[in-house]
N, C-alpha and C. Protein backbone atom coordinates (compact mmCIF):
# COMPACT_ATOMS: atom_id res chain seq x y z
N UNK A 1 109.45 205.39 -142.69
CA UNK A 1 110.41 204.73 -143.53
C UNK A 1 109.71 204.18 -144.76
N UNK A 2 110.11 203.88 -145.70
CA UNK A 2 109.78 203.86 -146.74
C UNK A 2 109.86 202.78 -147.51
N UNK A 3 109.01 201.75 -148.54
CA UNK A 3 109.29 200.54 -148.37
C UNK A 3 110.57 199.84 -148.93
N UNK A 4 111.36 200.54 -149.18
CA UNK A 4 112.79 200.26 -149.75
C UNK A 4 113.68 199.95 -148.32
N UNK A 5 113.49 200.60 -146.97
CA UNK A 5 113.69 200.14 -145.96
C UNK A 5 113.56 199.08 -145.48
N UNK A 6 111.91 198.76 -145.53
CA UNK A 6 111.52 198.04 -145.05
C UNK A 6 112.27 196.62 -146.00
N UNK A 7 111.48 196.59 -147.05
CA UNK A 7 111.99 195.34 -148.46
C UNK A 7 113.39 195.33 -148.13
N UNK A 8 114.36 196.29 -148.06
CA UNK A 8 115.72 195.50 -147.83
C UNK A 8 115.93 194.57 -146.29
N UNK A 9 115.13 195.28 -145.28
CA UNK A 9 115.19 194.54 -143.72
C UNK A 9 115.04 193.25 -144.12
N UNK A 10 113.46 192.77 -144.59
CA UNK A 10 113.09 191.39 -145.07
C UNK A 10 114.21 190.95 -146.00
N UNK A 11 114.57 191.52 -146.87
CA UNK A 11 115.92 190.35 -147.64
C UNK A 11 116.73 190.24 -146.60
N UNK A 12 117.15 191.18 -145.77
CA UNK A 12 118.36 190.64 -144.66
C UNK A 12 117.80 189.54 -143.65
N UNK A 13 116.82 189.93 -143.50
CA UNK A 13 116.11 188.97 -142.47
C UNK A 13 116.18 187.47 -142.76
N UNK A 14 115.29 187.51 -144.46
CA UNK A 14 115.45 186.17 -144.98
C UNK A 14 116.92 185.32 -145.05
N UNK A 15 117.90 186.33 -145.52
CA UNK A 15 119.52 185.65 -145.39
C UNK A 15 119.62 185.26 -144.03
N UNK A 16 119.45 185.99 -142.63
CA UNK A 16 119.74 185.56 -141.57
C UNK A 16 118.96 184.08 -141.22
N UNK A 17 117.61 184.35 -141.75
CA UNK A 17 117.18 183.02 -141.33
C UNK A 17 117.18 181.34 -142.54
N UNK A 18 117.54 181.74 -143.08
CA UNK A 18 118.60 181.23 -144.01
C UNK A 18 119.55 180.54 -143.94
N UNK A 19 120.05 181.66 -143.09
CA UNK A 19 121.79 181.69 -142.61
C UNK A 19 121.68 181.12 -141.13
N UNK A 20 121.05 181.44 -140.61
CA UNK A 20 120.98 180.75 -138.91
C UNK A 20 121.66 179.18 -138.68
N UNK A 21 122.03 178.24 -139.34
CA UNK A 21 122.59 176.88 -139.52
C UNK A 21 123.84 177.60 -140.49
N UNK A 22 124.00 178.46 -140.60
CA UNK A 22 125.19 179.00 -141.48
C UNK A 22 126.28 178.29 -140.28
N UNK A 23 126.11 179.56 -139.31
CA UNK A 23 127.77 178.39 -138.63
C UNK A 23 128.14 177.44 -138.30
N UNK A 24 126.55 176.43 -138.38
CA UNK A 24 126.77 174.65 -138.29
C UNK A 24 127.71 174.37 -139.32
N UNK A 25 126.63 174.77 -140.43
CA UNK A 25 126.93 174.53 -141.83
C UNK A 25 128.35 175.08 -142.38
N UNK A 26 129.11 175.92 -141.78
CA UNK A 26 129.97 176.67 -142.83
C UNK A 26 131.23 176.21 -141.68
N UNK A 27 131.14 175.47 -140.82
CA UNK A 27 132.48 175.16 -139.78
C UNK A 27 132.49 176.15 -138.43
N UNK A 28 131.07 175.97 -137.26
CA UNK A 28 131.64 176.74 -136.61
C UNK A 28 133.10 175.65 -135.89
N UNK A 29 133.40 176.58 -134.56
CA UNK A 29 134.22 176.04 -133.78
C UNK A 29 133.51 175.97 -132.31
N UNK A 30 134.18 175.49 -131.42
CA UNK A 30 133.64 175.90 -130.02
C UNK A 30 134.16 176.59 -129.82
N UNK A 31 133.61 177.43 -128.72
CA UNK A 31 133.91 178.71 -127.70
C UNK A 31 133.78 179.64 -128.80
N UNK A 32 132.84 179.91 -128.98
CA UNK A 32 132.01 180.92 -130.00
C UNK A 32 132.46 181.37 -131.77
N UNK A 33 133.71 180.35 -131.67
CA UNK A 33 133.73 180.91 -133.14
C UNK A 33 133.24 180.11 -134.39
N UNK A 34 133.24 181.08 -135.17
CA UNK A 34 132.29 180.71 -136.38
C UNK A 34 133.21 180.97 -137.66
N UNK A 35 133.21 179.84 -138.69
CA UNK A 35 133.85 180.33 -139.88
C UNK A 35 132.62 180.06 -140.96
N UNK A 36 132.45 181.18 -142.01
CA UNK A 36 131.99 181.20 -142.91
C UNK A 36 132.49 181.09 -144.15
N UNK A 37 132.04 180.30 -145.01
CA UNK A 37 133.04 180.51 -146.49
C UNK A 37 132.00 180.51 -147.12
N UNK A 38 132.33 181.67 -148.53
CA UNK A 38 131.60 182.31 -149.26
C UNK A 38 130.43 181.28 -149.55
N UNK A 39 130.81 179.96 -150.07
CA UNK A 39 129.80 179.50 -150.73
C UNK A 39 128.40 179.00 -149.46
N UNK A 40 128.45 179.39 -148.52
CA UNK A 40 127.61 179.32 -147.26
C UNK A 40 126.69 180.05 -147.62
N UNK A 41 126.99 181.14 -148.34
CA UNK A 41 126.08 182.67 -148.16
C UNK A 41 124.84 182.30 -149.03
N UNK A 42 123.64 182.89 -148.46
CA UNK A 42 122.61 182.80 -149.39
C UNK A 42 122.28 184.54 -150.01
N UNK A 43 122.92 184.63 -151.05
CA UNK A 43 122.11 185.66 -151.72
C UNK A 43 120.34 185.69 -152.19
N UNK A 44 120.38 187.11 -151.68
CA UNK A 44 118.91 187.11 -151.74
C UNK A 44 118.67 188.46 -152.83
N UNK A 45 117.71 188.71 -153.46
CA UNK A 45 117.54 189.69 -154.48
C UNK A 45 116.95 191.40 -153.52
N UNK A 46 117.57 192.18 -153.49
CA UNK A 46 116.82 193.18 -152.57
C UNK A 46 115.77 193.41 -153.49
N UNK A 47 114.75 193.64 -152.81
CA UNK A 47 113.21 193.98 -153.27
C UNK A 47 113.11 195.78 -154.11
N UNK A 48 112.78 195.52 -155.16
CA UNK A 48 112.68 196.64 -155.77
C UNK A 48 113.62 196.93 -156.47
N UNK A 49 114.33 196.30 -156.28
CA UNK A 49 115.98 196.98 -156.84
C UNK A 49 116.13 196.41 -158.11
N UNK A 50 116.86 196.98 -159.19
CA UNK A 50 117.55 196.66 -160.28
C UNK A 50 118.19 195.39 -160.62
N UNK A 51 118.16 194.53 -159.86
CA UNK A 51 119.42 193.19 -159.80
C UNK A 51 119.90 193.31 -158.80
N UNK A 52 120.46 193.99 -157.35
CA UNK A 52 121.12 194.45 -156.53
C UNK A 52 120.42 193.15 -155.37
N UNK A 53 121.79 192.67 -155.05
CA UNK A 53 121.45 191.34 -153.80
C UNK A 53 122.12 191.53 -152.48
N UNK A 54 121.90 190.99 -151.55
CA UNK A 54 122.40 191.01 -150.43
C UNK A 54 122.57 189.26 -149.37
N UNK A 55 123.64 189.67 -149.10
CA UNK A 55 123.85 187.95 -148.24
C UNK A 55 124.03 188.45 -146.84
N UNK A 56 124.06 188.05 -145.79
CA UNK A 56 123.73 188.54 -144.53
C UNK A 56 125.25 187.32 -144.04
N UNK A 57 126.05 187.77 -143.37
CA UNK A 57 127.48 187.06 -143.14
C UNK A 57 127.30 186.55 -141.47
N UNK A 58 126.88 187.51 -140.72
CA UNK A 58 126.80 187.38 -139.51
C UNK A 58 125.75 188.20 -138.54
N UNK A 59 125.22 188.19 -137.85
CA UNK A 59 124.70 188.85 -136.95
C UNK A 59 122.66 188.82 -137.56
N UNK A 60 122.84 189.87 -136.96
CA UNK A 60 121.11 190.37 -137.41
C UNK A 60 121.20 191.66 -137.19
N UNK A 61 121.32 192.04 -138.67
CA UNK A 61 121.01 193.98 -138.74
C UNK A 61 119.72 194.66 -138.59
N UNK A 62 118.79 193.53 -138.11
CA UNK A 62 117.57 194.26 -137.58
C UNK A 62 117.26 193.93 -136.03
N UNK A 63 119.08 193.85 -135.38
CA UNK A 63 118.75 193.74 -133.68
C UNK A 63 120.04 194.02 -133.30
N UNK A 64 119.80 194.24 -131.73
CA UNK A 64 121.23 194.97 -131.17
C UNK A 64 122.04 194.31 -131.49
N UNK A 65 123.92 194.51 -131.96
CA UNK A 65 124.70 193.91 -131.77
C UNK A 65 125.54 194.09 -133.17
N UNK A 66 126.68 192.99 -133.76
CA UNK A 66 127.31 193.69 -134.90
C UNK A 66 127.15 192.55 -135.82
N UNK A 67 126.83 193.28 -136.99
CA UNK A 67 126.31 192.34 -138.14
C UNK A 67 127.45 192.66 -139.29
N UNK A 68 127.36 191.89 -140.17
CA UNK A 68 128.27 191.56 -141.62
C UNK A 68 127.33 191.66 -142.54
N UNK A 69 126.98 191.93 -143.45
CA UNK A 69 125.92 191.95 -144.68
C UNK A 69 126.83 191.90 -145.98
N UNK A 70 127.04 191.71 -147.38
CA UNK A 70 127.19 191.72 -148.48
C UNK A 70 126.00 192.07 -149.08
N UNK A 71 126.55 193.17 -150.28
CA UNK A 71 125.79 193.72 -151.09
C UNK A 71 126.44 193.52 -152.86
N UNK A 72 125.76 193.23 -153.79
CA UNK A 72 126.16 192.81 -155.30
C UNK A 72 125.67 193.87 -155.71
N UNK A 73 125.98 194.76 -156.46
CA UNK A 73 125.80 195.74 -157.25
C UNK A 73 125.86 195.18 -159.01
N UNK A 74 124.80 194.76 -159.52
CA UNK A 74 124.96 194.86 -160.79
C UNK A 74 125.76 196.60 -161.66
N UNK A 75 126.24 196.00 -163.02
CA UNK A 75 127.05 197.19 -163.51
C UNK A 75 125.85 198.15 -163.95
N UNK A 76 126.50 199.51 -163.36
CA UNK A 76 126.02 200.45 -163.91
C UNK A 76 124.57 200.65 -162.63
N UNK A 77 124.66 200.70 -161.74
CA UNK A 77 123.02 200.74 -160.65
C UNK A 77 123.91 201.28 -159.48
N UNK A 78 123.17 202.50 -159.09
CA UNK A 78 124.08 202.78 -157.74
C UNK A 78 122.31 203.20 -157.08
N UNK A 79 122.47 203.39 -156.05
CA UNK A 79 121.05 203.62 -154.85
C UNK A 79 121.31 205.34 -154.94
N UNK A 80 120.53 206.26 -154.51
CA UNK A 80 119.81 207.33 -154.35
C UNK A 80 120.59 207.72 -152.48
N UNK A 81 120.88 209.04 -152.41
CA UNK A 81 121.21 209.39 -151.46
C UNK A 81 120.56 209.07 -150.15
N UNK A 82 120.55 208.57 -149.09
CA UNK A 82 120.14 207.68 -147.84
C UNK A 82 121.20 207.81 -146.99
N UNK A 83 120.43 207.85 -145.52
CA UNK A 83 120.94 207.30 -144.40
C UNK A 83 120.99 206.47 -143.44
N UNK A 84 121.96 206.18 -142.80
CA UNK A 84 121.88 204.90 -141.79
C UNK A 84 122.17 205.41 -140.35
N UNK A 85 121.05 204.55 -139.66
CA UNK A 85 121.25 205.58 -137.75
C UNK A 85 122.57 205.11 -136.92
N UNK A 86 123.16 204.40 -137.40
CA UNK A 86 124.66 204.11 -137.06
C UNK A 86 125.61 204.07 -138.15
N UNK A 87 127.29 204.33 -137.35
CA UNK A 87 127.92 204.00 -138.13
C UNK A 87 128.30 202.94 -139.01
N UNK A 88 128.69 202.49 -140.27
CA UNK A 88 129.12 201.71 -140.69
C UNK A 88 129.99 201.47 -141.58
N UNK A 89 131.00 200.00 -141.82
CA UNK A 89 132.36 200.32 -142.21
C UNK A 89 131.70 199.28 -143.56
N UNK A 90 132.57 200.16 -144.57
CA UNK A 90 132.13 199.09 -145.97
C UNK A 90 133.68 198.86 -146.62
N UNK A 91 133.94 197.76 -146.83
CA UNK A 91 135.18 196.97 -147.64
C UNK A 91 135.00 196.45 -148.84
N UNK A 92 135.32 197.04 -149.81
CA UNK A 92 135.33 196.48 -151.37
C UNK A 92 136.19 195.34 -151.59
N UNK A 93 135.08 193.87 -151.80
CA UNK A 93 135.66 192.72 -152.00
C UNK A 93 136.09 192.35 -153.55
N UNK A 94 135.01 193.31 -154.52
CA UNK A 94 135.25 192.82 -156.01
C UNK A 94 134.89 194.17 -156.76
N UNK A 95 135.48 194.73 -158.16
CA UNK A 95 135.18 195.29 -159.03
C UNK A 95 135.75 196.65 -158.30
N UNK A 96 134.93 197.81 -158.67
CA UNK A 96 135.38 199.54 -158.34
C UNK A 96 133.73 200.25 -157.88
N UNK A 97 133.55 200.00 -156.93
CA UNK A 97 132.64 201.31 -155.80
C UNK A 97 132.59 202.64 -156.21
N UNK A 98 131.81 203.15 -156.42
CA UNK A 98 131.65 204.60 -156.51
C UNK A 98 131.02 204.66 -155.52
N UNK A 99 131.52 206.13 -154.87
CA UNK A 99 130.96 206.36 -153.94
C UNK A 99 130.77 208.09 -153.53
N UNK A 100 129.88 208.61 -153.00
CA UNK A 100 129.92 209.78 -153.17
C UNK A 100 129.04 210.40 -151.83
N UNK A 101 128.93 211.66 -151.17
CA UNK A 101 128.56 211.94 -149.81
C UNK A 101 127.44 213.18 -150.30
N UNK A 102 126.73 213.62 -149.57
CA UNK A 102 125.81 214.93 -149.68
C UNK A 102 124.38 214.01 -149.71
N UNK A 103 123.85 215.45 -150.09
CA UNK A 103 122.02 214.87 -150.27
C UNK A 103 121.96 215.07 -152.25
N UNK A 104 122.78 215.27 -152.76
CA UNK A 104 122.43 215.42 -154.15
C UNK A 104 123.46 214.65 -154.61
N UNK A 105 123.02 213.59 -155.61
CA UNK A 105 123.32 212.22 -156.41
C UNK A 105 123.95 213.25 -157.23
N UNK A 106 124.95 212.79 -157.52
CA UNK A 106 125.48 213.49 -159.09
C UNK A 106 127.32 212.45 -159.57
N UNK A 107 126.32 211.19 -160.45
CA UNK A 107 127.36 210.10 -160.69
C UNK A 107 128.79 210.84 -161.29
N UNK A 108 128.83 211.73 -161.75
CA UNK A 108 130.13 212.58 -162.23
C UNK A 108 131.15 213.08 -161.56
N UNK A 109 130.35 213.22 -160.00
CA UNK A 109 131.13 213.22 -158.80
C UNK A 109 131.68 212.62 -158.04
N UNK A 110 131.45 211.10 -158.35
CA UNK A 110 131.80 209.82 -157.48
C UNK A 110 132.86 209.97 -157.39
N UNK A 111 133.70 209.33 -156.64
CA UNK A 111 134.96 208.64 -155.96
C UNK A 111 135.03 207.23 -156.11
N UNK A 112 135.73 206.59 -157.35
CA UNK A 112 135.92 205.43 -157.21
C UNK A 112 136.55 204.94 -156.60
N UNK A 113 135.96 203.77 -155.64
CA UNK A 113 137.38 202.82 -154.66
C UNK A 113 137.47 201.49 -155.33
N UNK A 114 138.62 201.01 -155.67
CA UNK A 114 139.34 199.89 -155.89
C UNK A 114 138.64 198.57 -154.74
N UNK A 115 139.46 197.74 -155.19
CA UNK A 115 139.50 196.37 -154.33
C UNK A 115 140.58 196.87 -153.28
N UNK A 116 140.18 196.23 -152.01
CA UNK A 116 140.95 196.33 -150.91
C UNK A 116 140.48 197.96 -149.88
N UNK A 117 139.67 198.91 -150.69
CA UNK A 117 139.55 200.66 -150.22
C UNK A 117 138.67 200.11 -148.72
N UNK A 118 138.56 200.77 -147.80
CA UNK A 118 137.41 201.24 -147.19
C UNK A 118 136.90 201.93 -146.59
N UNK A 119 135.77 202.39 -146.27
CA UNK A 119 135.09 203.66 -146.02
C UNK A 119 133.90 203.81 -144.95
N UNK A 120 133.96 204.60 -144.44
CA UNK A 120 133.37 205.08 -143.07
C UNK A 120 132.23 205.54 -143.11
N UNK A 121 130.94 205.33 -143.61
CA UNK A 121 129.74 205.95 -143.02
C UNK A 121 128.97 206.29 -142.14
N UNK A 122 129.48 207.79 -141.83
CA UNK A 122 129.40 208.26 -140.34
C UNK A 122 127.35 207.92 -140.10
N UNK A 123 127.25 207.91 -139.01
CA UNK A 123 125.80 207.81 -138.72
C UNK A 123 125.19 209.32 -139.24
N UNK A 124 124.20 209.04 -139.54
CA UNK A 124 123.02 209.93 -139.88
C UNK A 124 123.72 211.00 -141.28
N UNK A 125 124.94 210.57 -142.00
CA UNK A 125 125.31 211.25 -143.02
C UNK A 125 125.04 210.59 -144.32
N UNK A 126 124.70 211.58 -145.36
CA UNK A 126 124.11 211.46 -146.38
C UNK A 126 125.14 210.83 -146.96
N UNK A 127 124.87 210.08 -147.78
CA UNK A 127 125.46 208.97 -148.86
C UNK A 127 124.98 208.61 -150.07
N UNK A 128 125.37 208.12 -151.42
CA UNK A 128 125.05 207.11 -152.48
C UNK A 128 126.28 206.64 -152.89
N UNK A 129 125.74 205.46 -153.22
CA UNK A 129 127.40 204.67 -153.84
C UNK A 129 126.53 203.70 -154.34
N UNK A 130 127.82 202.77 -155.59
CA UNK A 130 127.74 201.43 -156.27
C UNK A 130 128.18 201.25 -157.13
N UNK A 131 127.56 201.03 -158.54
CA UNK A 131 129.00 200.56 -159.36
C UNK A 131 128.41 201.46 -160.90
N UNK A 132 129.65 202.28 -160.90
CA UNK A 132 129.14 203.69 -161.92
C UNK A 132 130.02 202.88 -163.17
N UNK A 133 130.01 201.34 -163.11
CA UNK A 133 130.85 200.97 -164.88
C UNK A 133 130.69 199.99 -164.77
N UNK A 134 131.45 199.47 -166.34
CA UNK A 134 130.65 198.34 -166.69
C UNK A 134 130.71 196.78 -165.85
N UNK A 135 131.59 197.29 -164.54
CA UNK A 135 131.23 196.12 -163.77
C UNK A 135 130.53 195.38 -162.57
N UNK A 136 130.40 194.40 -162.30
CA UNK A 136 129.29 194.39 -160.96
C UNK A 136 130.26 194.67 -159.43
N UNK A 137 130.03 195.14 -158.70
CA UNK A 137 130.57 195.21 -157.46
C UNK A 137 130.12 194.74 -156.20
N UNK A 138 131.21 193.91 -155.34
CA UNK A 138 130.65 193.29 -154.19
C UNK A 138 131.28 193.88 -152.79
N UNK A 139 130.97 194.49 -152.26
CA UNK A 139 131.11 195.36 -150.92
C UNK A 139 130.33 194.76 -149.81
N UNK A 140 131.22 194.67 -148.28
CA UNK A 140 130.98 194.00 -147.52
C UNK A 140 130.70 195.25 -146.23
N UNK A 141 129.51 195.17 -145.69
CA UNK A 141 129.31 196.37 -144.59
C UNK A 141 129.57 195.37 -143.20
N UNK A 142 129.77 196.38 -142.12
CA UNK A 142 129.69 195.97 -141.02
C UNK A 142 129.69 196.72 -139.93
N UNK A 143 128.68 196.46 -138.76
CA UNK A 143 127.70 197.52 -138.36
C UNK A 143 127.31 197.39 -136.77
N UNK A 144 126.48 198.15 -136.21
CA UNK A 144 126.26 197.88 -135.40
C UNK A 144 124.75 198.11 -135.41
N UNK A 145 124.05 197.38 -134.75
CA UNK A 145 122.12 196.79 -135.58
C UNK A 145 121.75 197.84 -134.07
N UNK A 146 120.25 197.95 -134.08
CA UNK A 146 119.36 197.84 -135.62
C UNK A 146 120.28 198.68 -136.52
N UNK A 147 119.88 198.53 -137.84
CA UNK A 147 120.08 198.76 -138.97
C UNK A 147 119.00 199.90 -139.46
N UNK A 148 119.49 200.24 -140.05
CA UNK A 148 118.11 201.30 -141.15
C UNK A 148 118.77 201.76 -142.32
N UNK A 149 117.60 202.07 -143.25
CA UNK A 149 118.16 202.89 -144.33
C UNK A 149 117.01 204.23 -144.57
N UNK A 150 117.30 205.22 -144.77
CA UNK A 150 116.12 206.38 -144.68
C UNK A 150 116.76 207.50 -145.83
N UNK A 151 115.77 207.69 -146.41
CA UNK A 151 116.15 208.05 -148.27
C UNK A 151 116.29 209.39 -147.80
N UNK A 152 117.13 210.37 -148.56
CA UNK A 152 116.92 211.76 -147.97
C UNK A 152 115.83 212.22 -148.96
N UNK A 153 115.47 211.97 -149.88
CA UNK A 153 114.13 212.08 -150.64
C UNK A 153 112.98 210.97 -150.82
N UNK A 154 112.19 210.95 -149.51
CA UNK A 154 111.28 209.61 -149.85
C UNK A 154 111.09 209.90 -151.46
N UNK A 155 110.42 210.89 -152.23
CA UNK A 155 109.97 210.82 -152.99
C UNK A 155 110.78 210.32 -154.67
N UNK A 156 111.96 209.90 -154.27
CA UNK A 156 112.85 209.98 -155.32
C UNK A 156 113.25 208.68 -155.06
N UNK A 157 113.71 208.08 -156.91
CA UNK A 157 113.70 206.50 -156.95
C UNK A 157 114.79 206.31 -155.80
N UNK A 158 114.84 204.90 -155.42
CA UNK A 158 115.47 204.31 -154.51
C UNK A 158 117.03 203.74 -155.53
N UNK A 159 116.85 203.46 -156.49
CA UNK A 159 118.08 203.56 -157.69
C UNK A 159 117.98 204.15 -158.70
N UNK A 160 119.38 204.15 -159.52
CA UNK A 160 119.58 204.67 -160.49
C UNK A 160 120.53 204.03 -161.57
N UNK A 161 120.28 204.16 -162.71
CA UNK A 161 121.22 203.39 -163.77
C UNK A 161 121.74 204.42 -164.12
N UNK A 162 123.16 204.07 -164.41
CA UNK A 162 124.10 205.25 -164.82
C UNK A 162 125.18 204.81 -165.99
N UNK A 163 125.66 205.13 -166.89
CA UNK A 163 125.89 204.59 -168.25
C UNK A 163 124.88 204.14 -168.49
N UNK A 164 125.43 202.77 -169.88
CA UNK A 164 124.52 202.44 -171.14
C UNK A 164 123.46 201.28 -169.99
């Protein structure tokens, strides 16, 4: 794995431990429930990346069980085709997602999703998505851990800027 794997685990990690007093802090309840409100979340900067952050909502995506993560897409930065060893469901909270499937990036091909879309990333299928205009986008995954991300080209950047 490659250290774009790894560097995003540690930002999730850091949000979780971060976040670990999150459901003190954000109103849990008894008998296991937990409420979070946005301003709980600690955004963290993913390592390497363009501006691109991540807040960790629930769980731990680097251990068994089902996690919540948020991802910020500054405008115009989408990630490089990659896969994840489970499925996972992503919900567009803000702005327009591009999103697109195969092992070859080609932003002309995207599929933009709106606020409210969401989308299925089957396990072990090729993917890139993020935000192909001039605005930032916030998409919410949710999963079942461990977690991974595995580039279908180690050798090829981990993002990309697309427009100005």
């Amino acid at each position: 794995m490659r250290v774009r794997a790894m560097g995003l685990g540690a930002a999730l990690l850091m949000g979780v431990l971060s976040g670990s007093s999150l459901a003190a802090g954000a109103g849990a309840g008894g008998e296991g429930f937990v409420r979070v409100r946005p301003e709980a979340l600690h955004w963290v900067d993913v390592p390497d990346s363009p501006g691109v952050m991540s807040a960790t909502v629930l769980g731990d995506p680097d251990k068994p069980g089902v996690y919540i993560i948020r991802y910020r897409f500054p405008p115009h930065v989408m990630d490089m085709p990659h896969r994840h060893p489970r499925d996972r469901f992503v919900t567009v909270l803000s702005g327009t997602w591009c999103t697109g499937t195969g092992e070859t990036f080609d932003a002309a091909k995207a599929e933009p999703l709106p606020v409210g879309s969401v989308m299925k990333h089957p396990a072990r299928a090729a993917h890139w998505d993020g935000s192909c205009g001039a605005e930032p986008v916030v998409v919410q995954i949710m999963g079942e851990g461990p977690a991974g991300t595995t580039p279908v080209d180690p050798k090829a950047p981990d993002w990309v800027r697309v427009g100005p």
